[in-house]
C-alpha atoms as a PDB file:
ATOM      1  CA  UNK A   1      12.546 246.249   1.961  1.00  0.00           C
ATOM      2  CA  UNK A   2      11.753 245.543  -1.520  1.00  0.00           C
ATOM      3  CA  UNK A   3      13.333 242.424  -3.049  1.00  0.00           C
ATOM      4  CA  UNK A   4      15.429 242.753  -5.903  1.00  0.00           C
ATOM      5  CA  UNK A   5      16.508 240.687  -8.611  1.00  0.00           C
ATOM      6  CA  UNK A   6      17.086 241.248 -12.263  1.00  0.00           C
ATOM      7  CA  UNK A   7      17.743 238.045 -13.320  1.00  0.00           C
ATOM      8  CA  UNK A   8      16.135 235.203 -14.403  1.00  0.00           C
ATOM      9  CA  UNK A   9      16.997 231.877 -15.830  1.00  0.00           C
ATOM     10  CA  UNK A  10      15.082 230.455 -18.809  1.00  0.00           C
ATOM     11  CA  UNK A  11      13.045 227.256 -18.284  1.00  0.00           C
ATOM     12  CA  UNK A  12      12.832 225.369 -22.317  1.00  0.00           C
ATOM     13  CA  UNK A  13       9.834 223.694 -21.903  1.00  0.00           C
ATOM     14  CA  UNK A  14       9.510 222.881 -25.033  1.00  0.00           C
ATOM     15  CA  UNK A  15      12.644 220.395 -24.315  1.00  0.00           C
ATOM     16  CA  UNK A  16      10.892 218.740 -21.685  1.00  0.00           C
ATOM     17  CA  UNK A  17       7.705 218.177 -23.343  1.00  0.00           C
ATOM     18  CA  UNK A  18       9.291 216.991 -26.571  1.00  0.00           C
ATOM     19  CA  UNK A  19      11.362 214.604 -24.654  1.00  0.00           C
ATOM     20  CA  UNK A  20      13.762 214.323 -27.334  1.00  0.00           C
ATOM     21  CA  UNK A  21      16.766 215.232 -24.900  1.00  0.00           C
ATOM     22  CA  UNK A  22      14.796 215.795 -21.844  1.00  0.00           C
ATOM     23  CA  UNK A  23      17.174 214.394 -19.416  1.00  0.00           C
ATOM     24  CA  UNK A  24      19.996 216.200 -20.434  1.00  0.00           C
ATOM     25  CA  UNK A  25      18.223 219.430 -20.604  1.00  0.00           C
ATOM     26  CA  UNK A  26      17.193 218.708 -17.272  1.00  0.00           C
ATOM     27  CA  UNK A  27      20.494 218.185 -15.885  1.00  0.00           C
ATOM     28  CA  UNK A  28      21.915 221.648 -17.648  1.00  0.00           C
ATOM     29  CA  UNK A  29      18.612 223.613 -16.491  1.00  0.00           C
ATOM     30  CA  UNK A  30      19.373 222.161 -12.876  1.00  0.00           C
ATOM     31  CA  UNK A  31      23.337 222.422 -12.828  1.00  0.00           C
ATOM     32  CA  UNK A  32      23.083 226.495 -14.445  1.00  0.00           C
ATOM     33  CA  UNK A  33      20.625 227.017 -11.480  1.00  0.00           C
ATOM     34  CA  UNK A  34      22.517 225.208  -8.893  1.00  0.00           C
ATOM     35  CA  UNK A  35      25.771 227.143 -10.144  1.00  0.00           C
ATOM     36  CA  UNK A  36      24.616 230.708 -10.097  1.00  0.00           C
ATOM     37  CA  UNK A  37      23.607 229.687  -6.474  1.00  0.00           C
ATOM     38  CA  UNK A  38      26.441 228.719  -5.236  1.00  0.00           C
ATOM     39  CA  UNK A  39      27.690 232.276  -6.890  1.00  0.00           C
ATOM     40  CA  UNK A  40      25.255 234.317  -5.081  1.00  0.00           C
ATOM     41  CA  UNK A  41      23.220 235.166  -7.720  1.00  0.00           C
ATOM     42  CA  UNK A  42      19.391 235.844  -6.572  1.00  0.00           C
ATOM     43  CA  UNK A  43      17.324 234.974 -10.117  1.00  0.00           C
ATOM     44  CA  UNK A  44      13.474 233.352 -10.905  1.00  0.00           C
ATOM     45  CA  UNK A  45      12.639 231.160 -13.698  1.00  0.00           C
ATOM     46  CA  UNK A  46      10.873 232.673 -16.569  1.00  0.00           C
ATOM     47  CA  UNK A  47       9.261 230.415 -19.619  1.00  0.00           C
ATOM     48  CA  UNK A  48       7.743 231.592 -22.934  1.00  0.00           C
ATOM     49  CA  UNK A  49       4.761 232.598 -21.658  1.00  0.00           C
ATOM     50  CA  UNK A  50       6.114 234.746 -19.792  1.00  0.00           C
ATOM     51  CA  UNK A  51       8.623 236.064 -22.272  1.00  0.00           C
ATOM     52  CA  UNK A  52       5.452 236.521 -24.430  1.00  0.00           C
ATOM     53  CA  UNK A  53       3.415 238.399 -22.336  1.00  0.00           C
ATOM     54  CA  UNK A  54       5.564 240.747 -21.477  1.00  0.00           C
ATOM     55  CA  UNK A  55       4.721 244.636 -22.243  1.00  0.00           C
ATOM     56  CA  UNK A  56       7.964 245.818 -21.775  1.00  0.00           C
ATOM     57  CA  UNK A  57      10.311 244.334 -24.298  1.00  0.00           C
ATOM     58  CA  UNK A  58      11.291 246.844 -26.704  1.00  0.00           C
ATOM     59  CA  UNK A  59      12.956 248.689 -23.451  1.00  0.00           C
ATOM     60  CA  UNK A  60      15.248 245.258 -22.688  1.00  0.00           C
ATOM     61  CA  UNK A  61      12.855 244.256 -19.870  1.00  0.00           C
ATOM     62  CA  UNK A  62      11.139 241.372 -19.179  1.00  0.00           C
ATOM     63  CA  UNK A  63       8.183 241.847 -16.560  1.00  0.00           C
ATOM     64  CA  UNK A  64       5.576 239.910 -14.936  1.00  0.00           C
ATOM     65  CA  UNK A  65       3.550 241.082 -11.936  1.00  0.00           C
ATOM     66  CA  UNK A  66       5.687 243.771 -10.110  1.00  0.00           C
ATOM     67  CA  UNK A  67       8.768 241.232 -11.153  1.00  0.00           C
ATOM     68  CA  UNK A  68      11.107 242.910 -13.295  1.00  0.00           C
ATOM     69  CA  UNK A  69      14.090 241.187 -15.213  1.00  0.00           C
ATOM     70  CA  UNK A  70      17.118 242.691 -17.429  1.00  0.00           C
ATOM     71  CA  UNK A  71      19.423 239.397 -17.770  1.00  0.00           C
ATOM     72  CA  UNK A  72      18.351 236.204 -18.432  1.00  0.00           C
ATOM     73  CA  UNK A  73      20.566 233.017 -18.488  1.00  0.00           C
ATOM     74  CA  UNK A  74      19.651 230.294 -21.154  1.00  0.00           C
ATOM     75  CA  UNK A  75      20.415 226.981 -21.035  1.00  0.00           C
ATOM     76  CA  UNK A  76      23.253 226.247 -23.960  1.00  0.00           C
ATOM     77  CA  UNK A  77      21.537 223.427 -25.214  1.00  0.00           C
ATOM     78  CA  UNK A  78      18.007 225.056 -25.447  1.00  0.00           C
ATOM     79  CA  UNK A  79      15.649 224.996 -27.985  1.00  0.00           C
ATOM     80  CA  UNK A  80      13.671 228.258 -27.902  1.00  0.00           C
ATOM     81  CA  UNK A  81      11.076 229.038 -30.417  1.00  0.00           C
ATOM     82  CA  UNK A  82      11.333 231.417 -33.572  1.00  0.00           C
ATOM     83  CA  UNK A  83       8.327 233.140 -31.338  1.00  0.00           C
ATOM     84  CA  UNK A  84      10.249 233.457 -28.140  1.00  0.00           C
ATOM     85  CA  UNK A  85      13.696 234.249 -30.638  1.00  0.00           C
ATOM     86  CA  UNK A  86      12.185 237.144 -32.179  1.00  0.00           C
ATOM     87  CA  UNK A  87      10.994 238.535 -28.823  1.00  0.00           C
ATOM     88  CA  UNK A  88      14.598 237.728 -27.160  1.00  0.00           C
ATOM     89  CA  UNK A  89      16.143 239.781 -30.391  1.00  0.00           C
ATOM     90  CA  UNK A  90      14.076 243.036 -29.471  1.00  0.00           C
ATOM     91  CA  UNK A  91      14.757 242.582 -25.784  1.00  0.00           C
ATOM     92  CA  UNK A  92      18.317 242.694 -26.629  1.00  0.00           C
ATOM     93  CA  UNK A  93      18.066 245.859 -29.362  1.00  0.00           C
ATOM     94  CA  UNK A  94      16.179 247.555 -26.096  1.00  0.00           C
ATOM     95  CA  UNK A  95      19.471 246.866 -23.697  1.00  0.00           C
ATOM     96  CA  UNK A  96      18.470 243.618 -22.018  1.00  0.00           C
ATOM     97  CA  UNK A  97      21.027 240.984 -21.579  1.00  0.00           C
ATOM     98  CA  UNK A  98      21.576 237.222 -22.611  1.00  0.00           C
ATOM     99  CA  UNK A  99      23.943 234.963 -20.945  1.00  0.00           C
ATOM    100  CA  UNK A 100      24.539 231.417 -21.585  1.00  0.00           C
ATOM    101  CA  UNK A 101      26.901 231.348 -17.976  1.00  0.00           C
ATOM    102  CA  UNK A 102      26.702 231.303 -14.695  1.00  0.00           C
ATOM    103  CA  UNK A 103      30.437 232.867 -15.061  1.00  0.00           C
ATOM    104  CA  UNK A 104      29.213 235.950 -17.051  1.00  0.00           C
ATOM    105  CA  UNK A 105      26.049 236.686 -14.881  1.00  0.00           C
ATOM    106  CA  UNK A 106      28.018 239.185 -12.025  1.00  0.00           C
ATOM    107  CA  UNK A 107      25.718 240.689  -9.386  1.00  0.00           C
ATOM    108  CA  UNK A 108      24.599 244.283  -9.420  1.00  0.00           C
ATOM    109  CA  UNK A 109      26.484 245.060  -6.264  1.00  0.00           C
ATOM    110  CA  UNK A 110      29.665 242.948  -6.174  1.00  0.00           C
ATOM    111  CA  UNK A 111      30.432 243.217  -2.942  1.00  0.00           C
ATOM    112  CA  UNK A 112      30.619 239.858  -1.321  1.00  0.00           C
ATOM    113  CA  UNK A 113      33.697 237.509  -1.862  1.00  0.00           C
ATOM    114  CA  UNK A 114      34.146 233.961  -0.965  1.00  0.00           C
ATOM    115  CA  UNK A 115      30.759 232.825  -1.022  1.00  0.00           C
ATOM    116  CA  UNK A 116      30.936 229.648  -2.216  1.00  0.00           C
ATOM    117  CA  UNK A 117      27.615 227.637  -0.677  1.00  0.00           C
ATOM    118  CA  UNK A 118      25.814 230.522   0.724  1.00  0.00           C
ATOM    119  CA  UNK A 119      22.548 232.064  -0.284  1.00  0.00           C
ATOM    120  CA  UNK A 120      22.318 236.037  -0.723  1.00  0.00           C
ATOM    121  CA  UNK A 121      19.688 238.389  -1.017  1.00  0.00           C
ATOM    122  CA  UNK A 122      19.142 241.973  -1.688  1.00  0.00           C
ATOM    123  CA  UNK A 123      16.817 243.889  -0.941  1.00  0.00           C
ATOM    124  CA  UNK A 124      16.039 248.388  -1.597  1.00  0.00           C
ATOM    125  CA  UNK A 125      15.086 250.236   0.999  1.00  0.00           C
ATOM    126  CA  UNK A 126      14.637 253.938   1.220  1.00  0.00           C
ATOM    127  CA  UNK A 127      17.842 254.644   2.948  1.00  0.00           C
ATOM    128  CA  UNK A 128      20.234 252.472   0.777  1.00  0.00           C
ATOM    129  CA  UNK A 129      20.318 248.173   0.230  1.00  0.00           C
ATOM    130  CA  UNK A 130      20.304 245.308   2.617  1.00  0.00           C
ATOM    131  CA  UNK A 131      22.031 241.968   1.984  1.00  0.00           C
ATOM    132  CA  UNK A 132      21.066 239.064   3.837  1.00  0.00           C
ATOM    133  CA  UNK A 133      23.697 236.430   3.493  1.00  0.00           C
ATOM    134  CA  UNK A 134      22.822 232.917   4.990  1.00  0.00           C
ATOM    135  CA  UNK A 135      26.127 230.083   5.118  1.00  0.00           C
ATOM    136  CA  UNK A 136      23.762 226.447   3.919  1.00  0.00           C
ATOM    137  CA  UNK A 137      27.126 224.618   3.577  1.00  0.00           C
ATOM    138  CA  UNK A 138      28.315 222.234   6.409  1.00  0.00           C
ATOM    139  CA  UNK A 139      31.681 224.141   6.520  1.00  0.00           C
ATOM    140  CA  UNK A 140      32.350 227.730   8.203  1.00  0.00           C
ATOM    141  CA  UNK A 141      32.382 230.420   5.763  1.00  0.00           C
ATOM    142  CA  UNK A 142      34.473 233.994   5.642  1.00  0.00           C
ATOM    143  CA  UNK A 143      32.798 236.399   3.340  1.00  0.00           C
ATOM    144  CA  UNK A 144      34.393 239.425   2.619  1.00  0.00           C
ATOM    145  CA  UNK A 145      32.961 242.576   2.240  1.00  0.00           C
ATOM    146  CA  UNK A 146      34.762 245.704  -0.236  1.00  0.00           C
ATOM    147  CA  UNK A 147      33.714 248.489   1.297  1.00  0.00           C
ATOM    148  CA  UNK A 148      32.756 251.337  -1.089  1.00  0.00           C
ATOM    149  CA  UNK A 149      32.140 255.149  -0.681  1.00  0.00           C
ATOM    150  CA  UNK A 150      29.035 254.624   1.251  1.00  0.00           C
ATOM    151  CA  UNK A 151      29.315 253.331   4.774  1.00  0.00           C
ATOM    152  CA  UNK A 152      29.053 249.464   5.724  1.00  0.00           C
ATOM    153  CA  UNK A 153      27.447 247.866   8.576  1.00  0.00           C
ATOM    154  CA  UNK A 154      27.206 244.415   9.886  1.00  0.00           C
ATOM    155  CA  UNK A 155      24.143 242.913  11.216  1.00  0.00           C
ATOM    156  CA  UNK A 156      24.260 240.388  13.472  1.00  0.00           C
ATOM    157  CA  UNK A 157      20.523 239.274  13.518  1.00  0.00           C
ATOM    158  CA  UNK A 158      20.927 236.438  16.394  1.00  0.00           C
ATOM    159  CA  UNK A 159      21.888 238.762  18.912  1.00  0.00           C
ATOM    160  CA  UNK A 160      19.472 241.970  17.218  1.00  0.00           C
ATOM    161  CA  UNK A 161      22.562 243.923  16.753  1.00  0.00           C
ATOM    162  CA  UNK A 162      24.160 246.248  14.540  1.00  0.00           C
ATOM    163  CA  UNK A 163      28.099 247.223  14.035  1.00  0.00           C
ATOM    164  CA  UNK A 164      29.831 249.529  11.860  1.00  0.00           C
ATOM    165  CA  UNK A 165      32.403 246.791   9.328  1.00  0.00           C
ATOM    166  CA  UNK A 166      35.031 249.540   9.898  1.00  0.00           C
ATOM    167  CA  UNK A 167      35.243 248.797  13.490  1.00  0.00           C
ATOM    168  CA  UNK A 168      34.665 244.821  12.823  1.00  0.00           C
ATOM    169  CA  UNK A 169      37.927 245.206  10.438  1.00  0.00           C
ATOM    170  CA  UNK A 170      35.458 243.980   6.869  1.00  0.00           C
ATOM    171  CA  UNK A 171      38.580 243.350   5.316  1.00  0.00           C
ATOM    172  CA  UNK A 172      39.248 240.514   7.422  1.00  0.00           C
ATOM    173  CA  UNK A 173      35.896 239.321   6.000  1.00  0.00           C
ATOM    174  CA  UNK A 174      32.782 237.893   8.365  1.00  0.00           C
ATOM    175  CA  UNK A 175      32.890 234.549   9.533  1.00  0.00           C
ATOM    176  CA  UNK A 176      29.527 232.739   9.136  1.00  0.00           C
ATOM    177  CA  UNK A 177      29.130 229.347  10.897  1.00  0.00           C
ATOM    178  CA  UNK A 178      27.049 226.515   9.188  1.00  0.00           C
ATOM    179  CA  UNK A 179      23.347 227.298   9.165  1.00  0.00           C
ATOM    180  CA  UNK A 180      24.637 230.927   9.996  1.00  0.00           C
ATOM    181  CA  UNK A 181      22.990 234.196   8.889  1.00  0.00           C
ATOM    182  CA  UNK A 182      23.694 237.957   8.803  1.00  0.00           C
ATOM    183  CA  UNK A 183      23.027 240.850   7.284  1.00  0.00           C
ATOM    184  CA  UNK A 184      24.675 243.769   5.399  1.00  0.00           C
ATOM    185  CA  UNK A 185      23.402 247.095   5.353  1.00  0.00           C
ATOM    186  CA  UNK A 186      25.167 249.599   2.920  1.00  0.00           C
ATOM    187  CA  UNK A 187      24.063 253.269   2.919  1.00  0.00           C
ATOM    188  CA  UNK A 188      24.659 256.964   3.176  1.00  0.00           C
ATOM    189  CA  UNK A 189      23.326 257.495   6.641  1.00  0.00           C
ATOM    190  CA  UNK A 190      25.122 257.251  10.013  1.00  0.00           C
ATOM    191  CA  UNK A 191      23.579 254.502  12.062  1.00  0.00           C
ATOM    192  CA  UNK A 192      23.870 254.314  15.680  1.00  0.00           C
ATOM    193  CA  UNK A 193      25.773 251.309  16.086  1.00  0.00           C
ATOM    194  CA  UNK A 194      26.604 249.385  19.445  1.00  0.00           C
ATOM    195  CA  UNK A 195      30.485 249.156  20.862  1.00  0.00           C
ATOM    196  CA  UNK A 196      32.384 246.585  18.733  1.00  0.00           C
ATOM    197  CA  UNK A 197      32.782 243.116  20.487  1.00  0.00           C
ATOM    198  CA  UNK A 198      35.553 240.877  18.882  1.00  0.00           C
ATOM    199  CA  UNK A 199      37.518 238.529  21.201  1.00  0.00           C
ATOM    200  CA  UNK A 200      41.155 239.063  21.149  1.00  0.00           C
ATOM    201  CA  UNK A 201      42.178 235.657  21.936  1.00  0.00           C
ATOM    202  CA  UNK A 202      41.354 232.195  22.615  1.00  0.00           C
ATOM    203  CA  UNK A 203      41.240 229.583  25.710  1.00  0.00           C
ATOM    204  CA  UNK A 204      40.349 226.315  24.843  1.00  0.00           C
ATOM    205  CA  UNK A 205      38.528 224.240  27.845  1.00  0.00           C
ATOM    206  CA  UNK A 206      39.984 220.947  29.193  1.00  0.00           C
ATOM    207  CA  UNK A 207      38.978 218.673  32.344  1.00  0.00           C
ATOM    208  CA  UNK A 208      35.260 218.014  31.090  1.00  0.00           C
ATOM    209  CA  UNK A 209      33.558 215.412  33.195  1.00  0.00           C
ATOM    210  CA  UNK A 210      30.475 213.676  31.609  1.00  0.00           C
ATOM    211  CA  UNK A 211      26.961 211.992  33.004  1.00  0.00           C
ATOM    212  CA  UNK A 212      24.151 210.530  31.369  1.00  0.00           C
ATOM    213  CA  UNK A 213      20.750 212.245  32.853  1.00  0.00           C
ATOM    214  CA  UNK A 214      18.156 210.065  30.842  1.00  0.00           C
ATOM    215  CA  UNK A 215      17.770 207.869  28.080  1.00  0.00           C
ATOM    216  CA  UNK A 216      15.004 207.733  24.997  1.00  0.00           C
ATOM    217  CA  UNK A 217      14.033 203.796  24.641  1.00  0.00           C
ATOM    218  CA  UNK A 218      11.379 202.599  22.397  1.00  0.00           C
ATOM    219  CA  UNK A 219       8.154 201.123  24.495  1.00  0.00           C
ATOM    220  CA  UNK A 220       5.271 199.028  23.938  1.00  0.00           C
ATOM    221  CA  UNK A 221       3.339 201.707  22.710  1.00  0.00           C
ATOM    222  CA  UNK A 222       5.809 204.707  22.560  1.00  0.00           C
ATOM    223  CA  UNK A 223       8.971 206.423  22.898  1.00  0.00           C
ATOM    224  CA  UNK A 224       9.955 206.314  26.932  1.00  0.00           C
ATOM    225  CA  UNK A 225      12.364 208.598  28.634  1.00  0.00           C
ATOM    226  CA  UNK A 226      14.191 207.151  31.657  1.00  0.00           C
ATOM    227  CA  UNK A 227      15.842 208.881  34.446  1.00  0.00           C
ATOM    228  CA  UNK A 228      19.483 207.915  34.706  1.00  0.00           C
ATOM    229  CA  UNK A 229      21.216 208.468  38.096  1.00  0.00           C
ATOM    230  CA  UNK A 230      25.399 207.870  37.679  1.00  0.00           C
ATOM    231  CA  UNK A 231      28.229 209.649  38.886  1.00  0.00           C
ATOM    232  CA  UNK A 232      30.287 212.121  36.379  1.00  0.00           C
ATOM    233  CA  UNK A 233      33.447 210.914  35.338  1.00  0.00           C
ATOM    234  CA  UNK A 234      36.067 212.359  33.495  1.00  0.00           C
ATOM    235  CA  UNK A 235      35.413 212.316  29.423  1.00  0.00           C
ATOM    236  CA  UNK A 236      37.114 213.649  26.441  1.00  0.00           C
ATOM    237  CA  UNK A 237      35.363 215.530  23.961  1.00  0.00           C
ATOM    238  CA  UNK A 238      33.926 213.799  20.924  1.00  0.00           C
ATOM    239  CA  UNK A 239      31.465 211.335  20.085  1.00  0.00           C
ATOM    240  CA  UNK A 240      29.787 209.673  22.892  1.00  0.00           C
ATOM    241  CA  UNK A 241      29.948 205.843  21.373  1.00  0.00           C
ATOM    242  CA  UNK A 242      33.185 205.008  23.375  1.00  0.00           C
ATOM    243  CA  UNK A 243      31.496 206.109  26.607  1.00  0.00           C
ATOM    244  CA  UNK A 244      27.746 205.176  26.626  1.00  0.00           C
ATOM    245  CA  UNK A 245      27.336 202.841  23.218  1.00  0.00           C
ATOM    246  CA  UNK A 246      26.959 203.414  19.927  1.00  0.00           C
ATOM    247  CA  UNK A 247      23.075 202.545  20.398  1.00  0.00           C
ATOM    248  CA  UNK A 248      22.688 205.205  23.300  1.00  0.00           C
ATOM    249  CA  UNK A 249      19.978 208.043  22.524  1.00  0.00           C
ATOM    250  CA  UNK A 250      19.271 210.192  25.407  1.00  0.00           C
ATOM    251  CA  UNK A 251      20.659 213.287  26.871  1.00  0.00           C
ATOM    252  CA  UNK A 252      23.937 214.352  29.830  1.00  0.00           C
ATOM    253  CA  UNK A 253      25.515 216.929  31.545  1.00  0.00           C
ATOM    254  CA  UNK A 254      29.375 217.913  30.564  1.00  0.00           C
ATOM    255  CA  UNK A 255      30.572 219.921  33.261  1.00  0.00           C
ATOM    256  CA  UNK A 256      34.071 221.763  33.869  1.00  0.00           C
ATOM    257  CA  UNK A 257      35.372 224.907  35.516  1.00  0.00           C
ATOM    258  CA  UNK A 258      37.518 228.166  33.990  1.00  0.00           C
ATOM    259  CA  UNK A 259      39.170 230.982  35.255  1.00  0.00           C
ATOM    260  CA  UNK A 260      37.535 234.515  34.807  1.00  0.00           C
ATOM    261  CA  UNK A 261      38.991 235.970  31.562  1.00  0.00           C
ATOM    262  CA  UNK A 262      40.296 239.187  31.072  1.00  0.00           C
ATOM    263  CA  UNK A 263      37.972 240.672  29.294  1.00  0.00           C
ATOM    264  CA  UNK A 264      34.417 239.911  27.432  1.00  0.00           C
ATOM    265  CA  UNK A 265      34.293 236.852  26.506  1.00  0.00           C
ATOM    266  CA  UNK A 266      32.309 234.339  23.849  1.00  0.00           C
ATOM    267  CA  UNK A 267      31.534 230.262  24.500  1.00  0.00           C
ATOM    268  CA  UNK A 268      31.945 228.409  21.231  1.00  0.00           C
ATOM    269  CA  UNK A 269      30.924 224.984  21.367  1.00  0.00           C
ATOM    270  CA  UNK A 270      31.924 223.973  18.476  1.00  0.00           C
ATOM    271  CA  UNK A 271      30.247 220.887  17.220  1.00  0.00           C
ATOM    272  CA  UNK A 272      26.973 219.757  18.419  1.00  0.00           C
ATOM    273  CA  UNK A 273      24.818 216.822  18.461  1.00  0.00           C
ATOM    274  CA  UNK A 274      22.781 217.942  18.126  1.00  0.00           C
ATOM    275  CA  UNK A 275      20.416 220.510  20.969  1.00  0.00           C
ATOM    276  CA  UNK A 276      22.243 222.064  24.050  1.00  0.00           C
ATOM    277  CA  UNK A 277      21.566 224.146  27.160  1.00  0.00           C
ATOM    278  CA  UNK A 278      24.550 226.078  28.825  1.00  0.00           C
ATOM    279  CA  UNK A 279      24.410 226.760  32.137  1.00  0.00           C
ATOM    280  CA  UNK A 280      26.693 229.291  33.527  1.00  0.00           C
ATOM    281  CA  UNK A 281      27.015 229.257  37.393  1.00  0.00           C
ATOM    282  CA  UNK A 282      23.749 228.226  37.758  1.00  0.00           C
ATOM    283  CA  UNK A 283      22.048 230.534  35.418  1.00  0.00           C
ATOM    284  CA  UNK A 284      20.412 228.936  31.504  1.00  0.00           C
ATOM    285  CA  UNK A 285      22.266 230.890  28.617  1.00  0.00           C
ATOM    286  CA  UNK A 286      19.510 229.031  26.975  1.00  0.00           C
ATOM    287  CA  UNK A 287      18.734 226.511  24.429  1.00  0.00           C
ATOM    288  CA  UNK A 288      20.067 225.965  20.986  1.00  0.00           C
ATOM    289  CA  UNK A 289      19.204 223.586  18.048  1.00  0.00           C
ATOM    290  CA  UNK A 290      21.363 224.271  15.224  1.00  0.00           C
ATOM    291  CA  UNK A 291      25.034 226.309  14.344  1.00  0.00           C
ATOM    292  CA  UNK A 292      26.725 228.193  15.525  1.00  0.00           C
ATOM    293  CA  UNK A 293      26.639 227.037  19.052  1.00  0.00           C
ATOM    294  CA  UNK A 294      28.180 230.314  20.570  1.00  0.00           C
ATOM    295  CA  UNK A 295      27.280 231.703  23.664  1.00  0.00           C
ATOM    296  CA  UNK A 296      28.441 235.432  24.930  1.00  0.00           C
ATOM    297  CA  UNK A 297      29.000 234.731  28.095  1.00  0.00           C
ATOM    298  CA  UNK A 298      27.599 237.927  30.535  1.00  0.00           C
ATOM    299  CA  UNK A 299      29.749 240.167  32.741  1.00  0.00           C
ATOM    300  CA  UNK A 300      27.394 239.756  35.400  1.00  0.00           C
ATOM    301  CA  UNK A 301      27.452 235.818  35.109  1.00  0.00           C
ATOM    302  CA  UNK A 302      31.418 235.526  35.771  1.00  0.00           C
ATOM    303  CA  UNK A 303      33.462 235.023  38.579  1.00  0.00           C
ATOM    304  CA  UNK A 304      37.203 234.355  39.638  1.00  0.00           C
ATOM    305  CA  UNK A 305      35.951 230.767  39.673  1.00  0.00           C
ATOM    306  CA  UNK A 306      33.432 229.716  37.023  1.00  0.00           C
ATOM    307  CA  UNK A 307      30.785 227.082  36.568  1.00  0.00           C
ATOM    308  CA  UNK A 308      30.183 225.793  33.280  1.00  0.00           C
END
């Protein structure tokens, strides 16, 4: 779709070259930006030249290329230029707007809530607006999701599929592991959407036994891998230092057996350090290298008894 984003945040250039107060500028210009990311707010940086070159001013817009921007955020302590002042005054006669806050700066579409460290993006497309939503902080995120007139559907773009928020209860909010993206797709239209999967309950697994497989040591000329051949023992989960060493790199096999739950059914490893493969009675549920380390386990896959 097409990206959009109205805002943009003012770079004073003129600060940094004069050097006068440099540093401090600096530290506003990077704190504002920092803070209406952490608020969601998609925005590009915008100096006097391209304030100034603008052809669309006197109707409150500020354009450059096929960008197009109605708010702009200033740095408080700024020193703009009668030039860029004058041009700033008709922008606001033609109905653009000025803000000197992250606070003040609310999105378009103010749907989202809880965002906190996340990164959002909107984007048109013919049949209504797409937000991608992606968590960057190290902690698990729930962002909630007002639903509006139009209909409201979840993406979940690891697995490639799509669900209607109604069914996935929005107002309970989507929970986004670190390093975890989705996607939210508001329009008019019906979509065909796939049956809602949400596990009812949870089982956490106990009687893990552990084995180291190989270990990484460094060589005379490189980094060696070595075969490791020891028998599993019994290991609780956590970091590996009070088992193998805190100087052990290398890889091993946890191993334990569940009981066929009642109905479908999700593996969530929790935390990872920091690549795994999951093997479910015999068969790869394949590799992963960063969060979430979740798994839906297959139908097929599962027995009374079960492998893992």
């Amino acid at each position: 779709g097409e990206r959009v984003c109205d805002v943009a945040l003012y770079y004073p250039v003129n600060d940094f070259w004069g050097g006068v107060k440099a540093d401090i500028l600096a530290e506003e210009f990077d704190s504002l930006g920092r803070e209406m990311e952490a608020k969601g707010i998609d925005f590009d940086i915008v100096d006097d030249d391209v304030i100034a070159t603008s052809d669309a001013i006197e109707r409150g817009l500020v354009r450059m290329g096929n960008a197009c921007y109605r708010r702009i955020v200033i740095p408080k302590s700024a020193f703009i230029p009668e030039k860029t002042k004058a041009l700033l005054d008709r922008f606001v006669s033609g109905g653009g707007e000025i803000y000197y806050s992250a606070d003040d700066v609310v999105p378009e579409v103010k749907i989202l809530e809880g965002l906190g460290k996340t990164r959002t993006m909107k984007r048109k497309l013919d049949n209504g607006e797409l937000l991608c939503i992606f968590n960057e902080d190290v902690a698990e995120k729930n962002v909630k999701v007002a639903l509006n007139a139009k209909k409201t559907y979840y993406i979940d773009i690891n697995e490639g599929r799509i669900y209607n928020l109604d069914a996935l209860d929005g107002a309970a909010g989507v929970e986004l592991q670190s390093g975890e993206m989705c996607a939210i797709l508001v329009t008019d239209e019906d979509i065909k959407c796939e049956e809602c999967f949400a596990p009812t309950n949870s089982i956490e697994l106990s009687d893990f036994s552990f084995r180291r497989t190989n270990s990484f040591v460094i060589g005379e000329r490189e980094l060696e891998s070595h075969d490791i051949e020891e028998k599993a023992e019994p290991i609780k989960l956590g970091c590996w230092a009070d088992r193998v060493g805190i100087e052990f790199s290398g890889s091993g096999i946890y191993e334990t057996r569940f009981a066929r739950p009642s109905n479908s059914a999700v593996l969530d490893l929790g935390e990872v350090r920091y690549t795994c493969e999951v093997f479910l009675n015999g068969s790869s549920l394949g590799v992963k290298v960063m969060p979430p380390y979740r798994y839906e386990l297959p139908d097929g896959l599962l027995r009374e008894d079960n492998l893992l």
